[in-house]
Protein backbone atom coordinates (compact mmCIF):
# COMPACT_ATOMS: atom_id res chain seq x y z
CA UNK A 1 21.74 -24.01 -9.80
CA UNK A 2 21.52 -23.70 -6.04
CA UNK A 3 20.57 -19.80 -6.84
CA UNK A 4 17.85 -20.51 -9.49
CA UNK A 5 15.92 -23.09 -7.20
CA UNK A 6 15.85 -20.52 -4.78
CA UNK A 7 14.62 -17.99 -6.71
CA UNK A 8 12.27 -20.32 -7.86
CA UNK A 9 10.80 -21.19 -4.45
CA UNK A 10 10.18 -17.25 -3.66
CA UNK A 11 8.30 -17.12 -6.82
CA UNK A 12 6.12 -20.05 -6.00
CA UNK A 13 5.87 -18.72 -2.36
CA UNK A 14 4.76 -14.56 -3.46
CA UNK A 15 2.04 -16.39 -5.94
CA UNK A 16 1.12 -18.38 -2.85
CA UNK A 17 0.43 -15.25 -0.75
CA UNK A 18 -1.04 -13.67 -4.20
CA UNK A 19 -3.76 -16.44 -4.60
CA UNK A 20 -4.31 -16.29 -0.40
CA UNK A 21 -4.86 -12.72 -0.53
CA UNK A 22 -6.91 -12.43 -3.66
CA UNK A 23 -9.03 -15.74 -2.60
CA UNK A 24 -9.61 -14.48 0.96
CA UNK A 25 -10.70 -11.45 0.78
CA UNK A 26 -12.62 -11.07 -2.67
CA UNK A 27 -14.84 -14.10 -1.35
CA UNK A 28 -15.14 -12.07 2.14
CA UNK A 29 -16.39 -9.43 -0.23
CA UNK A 30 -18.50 -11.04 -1.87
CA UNK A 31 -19.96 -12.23 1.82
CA UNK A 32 -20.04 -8.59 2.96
CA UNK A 33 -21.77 -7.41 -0.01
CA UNK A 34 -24.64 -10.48 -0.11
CA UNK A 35 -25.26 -9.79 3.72
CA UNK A 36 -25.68 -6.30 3.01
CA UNK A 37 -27.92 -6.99 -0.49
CA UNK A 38 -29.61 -10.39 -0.05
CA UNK A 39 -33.14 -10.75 1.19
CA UNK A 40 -33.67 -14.24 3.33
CA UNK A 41 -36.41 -16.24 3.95
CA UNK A 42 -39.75 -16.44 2.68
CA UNK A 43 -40.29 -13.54 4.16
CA UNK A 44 -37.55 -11.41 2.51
CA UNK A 45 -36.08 -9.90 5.64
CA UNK A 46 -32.46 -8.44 5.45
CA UNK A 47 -29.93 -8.57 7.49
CA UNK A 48 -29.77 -5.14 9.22
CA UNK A 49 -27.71 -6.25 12.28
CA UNK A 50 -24.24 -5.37 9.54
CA UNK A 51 -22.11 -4.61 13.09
CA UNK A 52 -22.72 -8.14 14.31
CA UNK A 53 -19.81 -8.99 11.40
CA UNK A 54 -17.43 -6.43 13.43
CA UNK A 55 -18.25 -8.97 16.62
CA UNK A 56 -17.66 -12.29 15.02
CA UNK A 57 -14.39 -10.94 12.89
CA UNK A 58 -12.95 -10.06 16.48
CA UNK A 59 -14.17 -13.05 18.30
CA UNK A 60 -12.68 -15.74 15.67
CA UNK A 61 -9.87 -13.27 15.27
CA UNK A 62 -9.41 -13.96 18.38
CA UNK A 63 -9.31 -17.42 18.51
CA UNK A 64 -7.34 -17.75 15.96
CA UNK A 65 -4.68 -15.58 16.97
CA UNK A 66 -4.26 -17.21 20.36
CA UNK A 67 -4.13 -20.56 18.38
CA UNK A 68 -1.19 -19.17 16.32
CA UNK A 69 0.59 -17.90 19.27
CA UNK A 70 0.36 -21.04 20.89
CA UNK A 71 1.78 -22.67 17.53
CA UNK A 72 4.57 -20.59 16.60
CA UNK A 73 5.43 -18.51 19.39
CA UNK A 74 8.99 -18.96 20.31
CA UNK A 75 8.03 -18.40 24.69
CA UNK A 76 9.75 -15.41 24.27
CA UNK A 77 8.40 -12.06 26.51
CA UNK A 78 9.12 -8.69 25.79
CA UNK A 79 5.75 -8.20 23.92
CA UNK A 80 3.32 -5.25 24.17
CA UNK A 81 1.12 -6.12 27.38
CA UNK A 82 -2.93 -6.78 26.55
CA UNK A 83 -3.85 -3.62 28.23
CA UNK A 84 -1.88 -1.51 25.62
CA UNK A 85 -4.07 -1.50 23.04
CA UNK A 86 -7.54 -0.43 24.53
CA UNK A 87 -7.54 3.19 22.97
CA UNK A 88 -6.38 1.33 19.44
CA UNK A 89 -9.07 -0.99 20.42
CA UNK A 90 -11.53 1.93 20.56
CA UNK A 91 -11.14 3.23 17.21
CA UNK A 92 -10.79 -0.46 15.44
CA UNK A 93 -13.91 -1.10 16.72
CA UNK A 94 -16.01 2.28 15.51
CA UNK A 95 -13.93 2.54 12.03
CA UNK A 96 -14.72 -0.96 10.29
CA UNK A 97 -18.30 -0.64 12.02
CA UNK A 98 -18.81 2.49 9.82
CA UNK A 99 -17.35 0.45 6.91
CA UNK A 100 -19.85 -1.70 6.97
CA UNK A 101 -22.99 0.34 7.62
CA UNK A 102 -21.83 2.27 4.33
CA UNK A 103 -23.31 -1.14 2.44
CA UNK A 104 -26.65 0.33 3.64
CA UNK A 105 -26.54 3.36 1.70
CA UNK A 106 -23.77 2.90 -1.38
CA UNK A 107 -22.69 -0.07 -3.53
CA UNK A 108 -20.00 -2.11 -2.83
CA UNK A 109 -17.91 -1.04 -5.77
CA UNK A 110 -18.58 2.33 -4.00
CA UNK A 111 -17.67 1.56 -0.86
CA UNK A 112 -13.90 -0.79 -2.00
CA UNK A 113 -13.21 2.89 -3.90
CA UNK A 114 -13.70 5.39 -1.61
CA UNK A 115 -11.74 3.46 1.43
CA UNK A 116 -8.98 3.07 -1.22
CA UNK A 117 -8.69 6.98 -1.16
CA UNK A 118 -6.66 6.14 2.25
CA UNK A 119 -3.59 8.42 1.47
CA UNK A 120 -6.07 11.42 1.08
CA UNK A 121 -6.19 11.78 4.85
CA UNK A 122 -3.04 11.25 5.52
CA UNK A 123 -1.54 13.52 3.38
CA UNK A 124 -4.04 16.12 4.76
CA UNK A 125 -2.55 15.81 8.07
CA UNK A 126 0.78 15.48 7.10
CA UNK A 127 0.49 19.17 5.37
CA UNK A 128 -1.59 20.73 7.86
CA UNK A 129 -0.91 19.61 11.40
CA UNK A 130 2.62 18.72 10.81
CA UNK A 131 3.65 20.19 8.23
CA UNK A 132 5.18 17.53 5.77
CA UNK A 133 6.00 18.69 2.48
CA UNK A 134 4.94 16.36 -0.76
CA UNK A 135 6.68 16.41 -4.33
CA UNK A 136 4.39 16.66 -6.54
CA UNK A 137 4.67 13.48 -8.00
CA UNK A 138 2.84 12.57 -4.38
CA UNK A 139 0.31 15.56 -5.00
CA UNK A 140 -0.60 13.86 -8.76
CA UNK A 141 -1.29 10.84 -6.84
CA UNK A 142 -3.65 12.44 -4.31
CA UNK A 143 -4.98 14.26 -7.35
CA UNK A 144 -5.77 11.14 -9.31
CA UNK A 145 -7.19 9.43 -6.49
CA UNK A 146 -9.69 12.27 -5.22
CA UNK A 147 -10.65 13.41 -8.63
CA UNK A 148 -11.39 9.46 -9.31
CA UNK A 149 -13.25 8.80 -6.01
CA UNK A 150 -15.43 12.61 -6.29
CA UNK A 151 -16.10 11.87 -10.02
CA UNK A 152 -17.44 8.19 -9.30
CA UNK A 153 -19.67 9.50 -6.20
CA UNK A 154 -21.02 12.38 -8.82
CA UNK A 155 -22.29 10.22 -11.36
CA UNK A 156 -25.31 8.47 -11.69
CA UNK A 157 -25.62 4.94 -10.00
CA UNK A 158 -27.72 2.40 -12.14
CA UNK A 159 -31.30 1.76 -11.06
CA UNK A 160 -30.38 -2.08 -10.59
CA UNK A 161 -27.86 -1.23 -8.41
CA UNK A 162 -30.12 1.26 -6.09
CA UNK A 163 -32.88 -1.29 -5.46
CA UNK A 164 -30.52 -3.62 -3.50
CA UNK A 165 -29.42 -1.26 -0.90
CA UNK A 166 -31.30 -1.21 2.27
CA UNK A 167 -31.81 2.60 2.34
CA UNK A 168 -29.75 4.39 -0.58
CA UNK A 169 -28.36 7.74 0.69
CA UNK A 170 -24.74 8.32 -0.96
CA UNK A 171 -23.80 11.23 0.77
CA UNK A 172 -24.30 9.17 3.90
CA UNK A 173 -22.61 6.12 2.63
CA UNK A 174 -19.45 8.05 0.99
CA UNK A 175 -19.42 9.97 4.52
CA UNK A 176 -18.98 6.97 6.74
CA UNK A 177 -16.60 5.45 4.56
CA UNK A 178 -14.28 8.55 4.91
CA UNK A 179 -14.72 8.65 8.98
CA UNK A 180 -14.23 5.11 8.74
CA UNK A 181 -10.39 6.18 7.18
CA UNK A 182 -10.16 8.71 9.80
CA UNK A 183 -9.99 6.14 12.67
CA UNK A 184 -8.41 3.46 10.90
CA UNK A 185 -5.46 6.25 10.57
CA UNK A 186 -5.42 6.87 14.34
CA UNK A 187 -5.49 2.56 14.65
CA UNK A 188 -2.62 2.42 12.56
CA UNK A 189 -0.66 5.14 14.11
CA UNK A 190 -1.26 3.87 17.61
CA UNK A 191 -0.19 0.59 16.66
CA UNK A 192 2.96 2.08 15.21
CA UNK A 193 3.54 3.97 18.57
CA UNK A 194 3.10 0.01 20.83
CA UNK A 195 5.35 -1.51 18.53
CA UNK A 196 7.83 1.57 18.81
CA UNK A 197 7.52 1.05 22.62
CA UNK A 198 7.76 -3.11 22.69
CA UNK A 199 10.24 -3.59 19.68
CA UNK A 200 9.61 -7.87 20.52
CA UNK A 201 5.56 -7.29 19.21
CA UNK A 202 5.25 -9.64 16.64
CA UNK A 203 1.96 -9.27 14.35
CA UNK A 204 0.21 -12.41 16.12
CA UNK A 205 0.60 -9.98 19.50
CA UNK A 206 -1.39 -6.85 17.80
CA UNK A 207 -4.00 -9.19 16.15
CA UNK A 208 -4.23 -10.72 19.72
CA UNK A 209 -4.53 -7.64 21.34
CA UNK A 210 -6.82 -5.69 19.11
CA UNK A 211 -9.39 -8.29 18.74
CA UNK A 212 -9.48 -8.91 22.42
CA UNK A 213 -10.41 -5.14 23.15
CA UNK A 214 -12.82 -5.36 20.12
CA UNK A 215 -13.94 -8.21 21.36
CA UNK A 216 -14.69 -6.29 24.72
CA UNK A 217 -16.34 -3.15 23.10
CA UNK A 218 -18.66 -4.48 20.83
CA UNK A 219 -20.15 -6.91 23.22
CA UNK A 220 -20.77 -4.27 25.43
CA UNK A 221 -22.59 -2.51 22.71
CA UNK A 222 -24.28 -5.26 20.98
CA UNK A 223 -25.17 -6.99 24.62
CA UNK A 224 -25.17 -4.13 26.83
CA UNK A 225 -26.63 -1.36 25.16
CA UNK A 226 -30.55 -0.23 25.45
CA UNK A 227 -30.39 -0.03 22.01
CA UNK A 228 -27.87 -3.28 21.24
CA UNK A 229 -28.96 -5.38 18.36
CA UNK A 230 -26.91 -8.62 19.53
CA UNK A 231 -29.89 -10.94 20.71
CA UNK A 232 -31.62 -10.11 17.11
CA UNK A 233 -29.12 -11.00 15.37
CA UNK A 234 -28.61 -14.15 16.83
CA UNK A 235 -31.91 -14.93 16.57
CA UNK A 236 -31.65 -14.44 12.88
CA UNK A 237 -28.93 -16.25 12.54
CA UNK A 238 -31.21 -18.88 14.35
CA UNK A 239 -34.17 -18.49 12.01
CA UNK A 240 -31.74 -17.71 8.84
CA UNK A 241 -28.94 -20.58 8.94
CA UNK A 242 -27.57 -19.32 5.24
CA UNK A 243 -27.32 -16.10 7.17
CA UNK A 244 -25.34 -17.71 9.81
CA UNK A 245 -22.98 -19.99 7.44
CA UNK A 246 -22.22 -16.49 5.71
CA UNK A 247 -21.04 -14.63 9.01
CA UNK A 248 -18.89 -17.79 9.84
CA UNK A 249 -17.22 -17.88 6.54
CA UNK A 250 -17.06 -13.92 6.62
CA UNK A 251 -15.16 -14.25 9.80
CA UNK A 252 -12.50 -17.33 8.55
CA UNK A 253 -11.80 -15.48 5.22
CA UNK A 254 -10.91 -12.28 7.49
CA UNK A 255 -8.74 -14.62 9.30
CA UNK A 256 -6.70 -16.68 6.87
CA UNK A 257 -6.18 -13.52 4.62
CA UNK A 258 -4.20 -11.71 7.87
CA UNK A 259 -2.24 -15.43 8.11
CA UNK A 260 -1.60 -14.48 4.20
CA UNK A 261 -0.59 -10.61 4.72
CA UNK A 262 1.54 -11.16 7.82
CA UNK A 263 3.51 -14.07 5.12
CA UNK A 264 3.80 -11.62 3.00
CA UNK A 265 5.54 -9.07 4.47
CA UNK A 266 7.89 -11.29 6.33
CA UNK A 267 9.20 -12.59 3.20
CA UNK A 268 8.40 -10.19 0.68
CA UNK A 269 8.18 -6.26 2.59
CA UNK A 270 5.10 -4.06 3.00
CA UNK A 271 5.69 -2.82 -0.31
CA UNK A 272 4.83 -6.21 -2.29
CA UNK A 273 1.46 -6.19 0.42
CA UNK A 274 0.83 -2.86 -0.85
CA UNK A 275 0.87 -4.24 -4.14
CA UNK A 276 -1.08 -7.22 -3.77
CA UNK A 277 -3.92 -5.73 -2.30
CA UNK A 278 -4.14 -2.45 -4.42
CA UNK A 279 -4.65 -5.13 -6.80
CA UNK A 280 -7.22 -7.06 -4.96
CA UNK A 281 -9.60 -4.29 -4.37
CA UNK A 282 -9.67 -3.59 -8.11
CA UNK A 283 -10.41 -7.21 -8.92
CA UNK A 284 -13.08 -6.79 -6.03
CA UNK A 285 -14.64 -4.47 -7.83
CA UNK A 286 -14.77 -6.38 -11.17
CA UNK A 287 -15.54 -9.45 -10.12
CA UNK A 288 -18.70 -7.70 -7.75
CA UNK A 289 -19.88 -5.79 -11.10
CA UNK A 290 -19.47 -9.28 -12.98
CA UNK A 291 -20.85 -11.72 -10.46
CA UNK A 292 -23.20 -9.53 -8.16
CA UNK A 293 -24.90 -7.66 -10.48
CA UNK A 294 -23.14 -3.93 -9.96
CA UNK A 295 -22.96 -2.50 -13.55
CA UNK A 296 -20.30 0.32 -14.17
CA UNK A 297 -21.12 2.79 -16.69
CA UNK A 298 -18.12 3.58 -19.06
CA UNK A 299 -17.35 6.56 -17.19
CA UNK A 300 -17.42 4.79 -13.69
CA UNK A 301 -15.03 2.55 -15.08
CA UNK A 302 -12.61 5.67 -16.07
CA UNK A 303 -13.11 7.11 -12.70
CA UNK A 304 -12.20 3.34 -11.38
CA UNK A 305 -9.05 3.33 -13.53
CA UNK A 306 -8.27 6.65 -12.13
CA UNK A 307 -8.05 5.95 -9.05
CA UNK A 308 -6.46 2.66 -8.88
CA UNK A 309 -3.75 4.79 -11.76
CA UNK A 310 -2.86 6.86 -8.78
CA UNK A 311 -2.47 4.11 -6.14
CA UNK A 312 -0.36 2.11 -8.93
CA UNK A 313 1.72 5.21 -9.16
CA UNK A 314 2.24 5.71 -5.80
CA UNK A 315 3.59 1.93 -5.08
CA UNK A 316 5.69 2.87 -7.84
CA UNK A 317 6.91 6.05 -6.11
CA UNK A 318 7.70 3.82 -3.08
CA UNK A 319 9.58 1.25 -5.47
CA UNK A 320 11.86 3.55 -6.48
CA UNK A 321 12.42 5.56 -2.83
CA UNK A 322 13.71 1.70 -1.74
CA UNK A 323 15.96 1.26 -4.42
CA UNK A 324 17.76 4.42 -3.94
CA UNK A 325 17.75 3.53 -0.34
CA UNK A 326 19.00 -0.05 -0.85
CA UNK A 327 21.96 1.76 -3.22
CA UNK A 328 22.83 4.26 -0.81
CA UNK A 329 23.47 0.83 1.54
CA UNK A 330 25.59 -0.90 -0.76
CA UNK A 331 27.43 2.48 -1.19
């Protein structure tokens, strides 16, 4: 009995972190892709300042981590120092920047499919720089993914969806979003290489760190900068308060969704995370061509279910590599 209500309670807890995820961060789509899109005002002006976002993510970021460090934190030292993570800080900053300057030029559907293509890069350097060999069930992933993502950028985009970018230009768009991967690969790989170093780093410590450094850098280049946009964006924030309200919930759903992912991996293992927000970006996608006005042609679709076929095949791939682990344990 004691078993059942136990298993019971992890159940109710992993659809806990489900709805978190899925609520956070397909509303904070929905804000990234109507501050991209929307026209304010009387005037119709848009809001071209899209790197301001990076600024207030890190900022409430933050705040919030320090808030949950002062919370939860046990007082125990042994952490990565602040100063650790500038060069991480570096390419966090540039990498989600590029992210969202793709909204300029390529629809959001676009943009949530082509940063999903994340283990094409990898894999890349894995073969070629260090020489990591792939079965091919890894290769059919790849394959799936790429052939999805090239097929998608190929086709035709519908005329509805063209007249609400700022200034459409795909090759552009589909090019930023793939630097964007590029960084966020030498992010995550520095990351891996602090918490290698300071084993005591919990995930409040890295968000901490990283926003603080993000913080940092995109002041300087949104305050400091000849060519800064900070001040005009604040001031039309001032003149567009809808504007502002978006940012502010932008920046909370980025936020509580990180609460919701570091949850689930405590409990649950990077694996179910995986899972959860392959998932999310697919439902991003449909709920952005349902509610936002993005149609998908019936081949986008297939190239859509191509893709996200490959990254559901390649959490499978993982699901199995852990169970043979786990049995080799018990044996």
């Amino acid at each position: 009995m004691e078993a059942h209500g136990s298993g019971l309670r992890r159940v109710l807890l992993l659809s806990f972190c489900v709805a978190g995820i899925w609520a956070a961060y397909i509303y904070q789509g929905l804000l990234q892709e109507t501050l991209s899109t929307k026209k304010f005002g009387e005037e119709g002006k848009r809001f071209e300042h899209l790197a301001f976002l990076n600024l207030a993510q890190n900022v409430v970021c933050l705040v919030w981590s320090y808030i949950m460090i002062k919370l939860w934190s046990n007082g125990g030292s042994g952490g990565a120092p602040w100063w650790s993570y500038w060069s991480a800080g570096i390419t966090n900053t540039i990498g989600p920047a590029m992210g969202i300057e793709a909204l300029k030029y390529i629809s959001y559907p676009a943009q949530v499919l082509a940063k999903s293509s994340k283990m094409i890069p990898v894999m890349l350097m894995g073969a070629l720089v260090y020489g990591i060999r792939y079965t091919l069930p890894e290769y059919l992933c790849t394959f799936l993914v790429a052939g999805g993502v090239s097929m998608f950028a190929l086709l035709k985009t519908s005329s509805k969806t063209i007249s609400k970018l700022a200034h459409p230009n795909a090759p552009l768009g589909y090019g930023l979003c793939f630097l964007n991967l590029a960084f966020d690969g030498f992010t995550n790989a520095t990351q891996d290489s602090i918490t290698a170093r300071y084993p005591k780093t919990n995930a409040w410590d890295i968000m901490l760190g990283m926003n603080l450094w993000g913080t940092i850098y995109n002041m300087v280049y949104m305050f400091g900068l000849p060519h800064g946009s900070g001040f005009e964006a604040v001031q039309f924030c001032k003149q567009h308060p809808e504007a502002a309200w978006d940012i502010l919930m932008y920046c909370l759903c980025g936020a509580v969704g990180q609460n919701f992912i570091f949850l689930t991996i405590s409990r649950f293992g990077s694996l179910a995370n995986t899972t959860i927000t392959t998932t999310r970006k697919f439902v991003s996608i449909v709920v952005s061509s349902v509610l936002s006005g993005n149609p998908l042609s019936s081949k986008q679709w297939g190239c859509v279910s191509m893709v996200f076929g490959g990254l559901s095949y390649q959490i499978y791939l993982k699901w199995r590599k852990l169970q043979r682990v786990q049995k080799k344990k018990k044996t």
